[in-house]
C-alpha atoms as a PDB file:
ATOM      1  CA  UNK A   1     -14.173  -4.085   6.026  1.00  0.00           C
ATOM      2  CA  UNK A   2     -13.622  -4.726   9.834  1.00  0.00           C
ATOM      3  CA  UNK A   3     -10.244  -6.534   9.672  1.00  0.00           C
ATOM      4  CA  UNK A   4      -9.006  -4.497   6.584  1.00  0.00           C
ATOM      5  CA  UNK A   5      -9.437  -1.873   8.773  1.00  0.00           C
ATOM      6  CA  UNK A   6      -7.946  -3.567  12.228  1.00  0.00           C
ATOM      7  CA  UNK A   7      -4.878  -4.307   9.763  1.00  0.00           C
ATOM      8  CA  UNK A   8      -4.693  -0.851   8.374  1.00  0.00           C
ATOM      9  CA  UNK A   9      -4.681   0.093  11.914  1.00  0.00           C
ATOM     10  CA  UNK A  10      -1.506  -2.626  13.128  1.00  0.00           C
ATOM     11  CA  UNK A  11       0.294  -1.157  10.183  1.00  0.00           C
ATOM     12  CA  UNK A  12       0.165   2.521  11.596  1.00  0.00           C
ATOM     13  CA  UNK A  13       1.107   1.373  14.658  1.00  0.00           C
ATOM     14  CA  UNK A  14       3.929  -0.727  13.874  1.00  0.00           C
ATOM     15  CA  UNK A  15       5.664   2.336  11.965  1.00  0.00           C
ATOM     16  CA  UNK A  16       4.112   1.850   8.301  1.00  0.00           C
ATOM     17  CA  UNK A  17       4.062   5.905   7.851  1.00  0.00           C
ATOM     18  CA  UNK A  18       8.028   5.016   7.203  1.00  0.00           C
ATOM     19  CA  UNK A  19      10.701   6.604   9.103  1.00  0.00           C
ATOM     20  CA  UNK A  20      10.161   9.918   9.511  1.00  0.00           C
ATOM     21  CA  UNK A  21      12.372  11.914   6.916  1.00  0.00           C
ATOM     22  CA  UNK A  22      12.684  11.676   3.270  1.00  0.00           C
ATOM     23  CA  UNK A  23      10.181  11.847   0.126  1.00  0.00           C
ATOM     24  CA  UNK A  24       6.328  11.351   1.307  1.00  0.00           C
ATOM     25  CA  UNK A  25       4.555   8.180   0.349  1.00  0.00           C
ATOM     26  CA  UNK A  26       2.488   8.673  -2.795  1.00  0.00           C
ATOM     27  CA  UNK A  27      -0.363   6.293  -1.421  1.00  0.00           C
ATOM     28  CA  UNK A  28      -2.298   6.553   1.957  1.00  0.00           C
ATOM     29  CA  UNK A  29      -1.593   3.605   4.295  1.00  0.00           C
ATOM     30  CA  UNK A  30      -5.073   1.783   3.733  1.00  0.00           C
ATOM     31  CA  UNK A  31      -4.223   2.285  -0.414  1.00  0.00           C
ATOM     32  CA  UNK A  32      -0.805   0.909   0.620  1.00  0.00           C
ATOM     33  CA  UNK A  33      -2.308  -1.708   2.207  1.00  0.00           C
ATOM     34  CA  UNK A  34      -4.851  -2.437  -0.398  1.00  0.00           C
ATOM     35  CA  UNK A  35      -2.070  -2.887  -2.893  1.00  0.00           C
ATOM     36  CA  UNK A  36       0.049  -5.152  -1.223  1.00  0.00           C
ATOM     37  CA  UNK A  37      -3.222  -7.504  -0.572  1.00  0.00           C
ATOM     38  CA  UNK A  38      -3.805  -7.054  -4.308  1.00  0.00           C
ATOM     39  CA  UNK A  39      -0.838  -8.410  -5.199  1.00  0.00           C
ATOM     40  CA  UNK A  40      -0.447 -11.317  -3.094  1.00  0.00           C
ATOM     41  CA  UNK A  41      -3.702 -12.181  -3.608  1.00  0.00           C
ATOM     42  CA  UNK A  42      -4.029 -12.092  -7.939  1.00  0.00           C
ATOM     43  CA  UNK A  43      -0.182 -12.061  -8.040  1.00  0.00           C
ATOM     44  CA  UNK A  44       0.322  -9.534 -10.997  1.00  0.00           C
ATOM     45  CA  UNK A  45       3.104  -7.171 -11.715  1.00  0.00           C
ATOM     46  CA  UNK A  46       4.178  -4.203 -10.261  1.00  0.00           C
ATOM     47  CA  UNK A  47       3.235  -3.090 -14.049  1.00  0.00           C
ATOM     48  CA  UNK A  48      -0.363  -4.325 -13.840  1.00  0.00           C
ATOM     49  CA  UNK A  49      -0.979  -3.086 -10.714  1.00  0.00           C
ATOM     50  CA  UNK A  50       0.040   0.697 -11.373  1.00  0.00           C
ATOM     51  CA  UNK A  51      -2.675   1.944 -13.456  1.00  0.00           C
ATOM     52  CA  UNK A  52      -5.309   0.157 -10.907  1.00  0.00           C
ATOM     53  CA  UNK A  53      -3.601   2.355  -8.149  1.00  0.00           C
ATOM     54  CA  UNK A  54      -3.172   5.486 -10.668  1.00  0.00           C
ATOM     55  CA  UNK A  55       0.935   5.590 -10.304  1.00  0.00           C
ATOM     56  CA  UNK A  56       4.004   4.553 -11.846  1.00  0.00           C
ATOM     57  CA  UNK A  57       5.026   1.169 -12.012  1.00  0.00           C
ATOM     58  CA  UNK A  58       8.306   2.428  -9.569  1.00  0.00           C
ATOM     59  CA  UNK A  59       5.921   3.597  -6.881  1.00  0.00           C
ATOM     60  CA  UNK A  60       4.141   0.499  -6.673  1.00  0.00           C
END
């Protein structure tokens, strides 16, 4: 939990709450970060991993 956290933390601070402007993220940044662990990790689909996250295959 300590370096999901510590990365979760690198990706705030390196700009991962986007830009600025424009549509809001549908995920927080930890779920964001979750997911993108999730999928390197199993490798499924953006299709698989939609329902797991509760959004649309496009979001993901």
């Amino acid at each position: 939990m300590d370096r999901f956290a510590k990365l979760v933390k690198v990706v705030r601070e390196r700009g991962g709450n986007g830009p600025g402007g424009g549509r809001p993220w549908c995920l927080p940044p930890a779920d964001r970060v979750l997911l993108v662990a999730v999928y390197y990790r199993t490798n499924l689909t953006m299709r698989q991993l939609a329902p797991l996250f509760g959004v649309s295959s496009a979001t993901v």
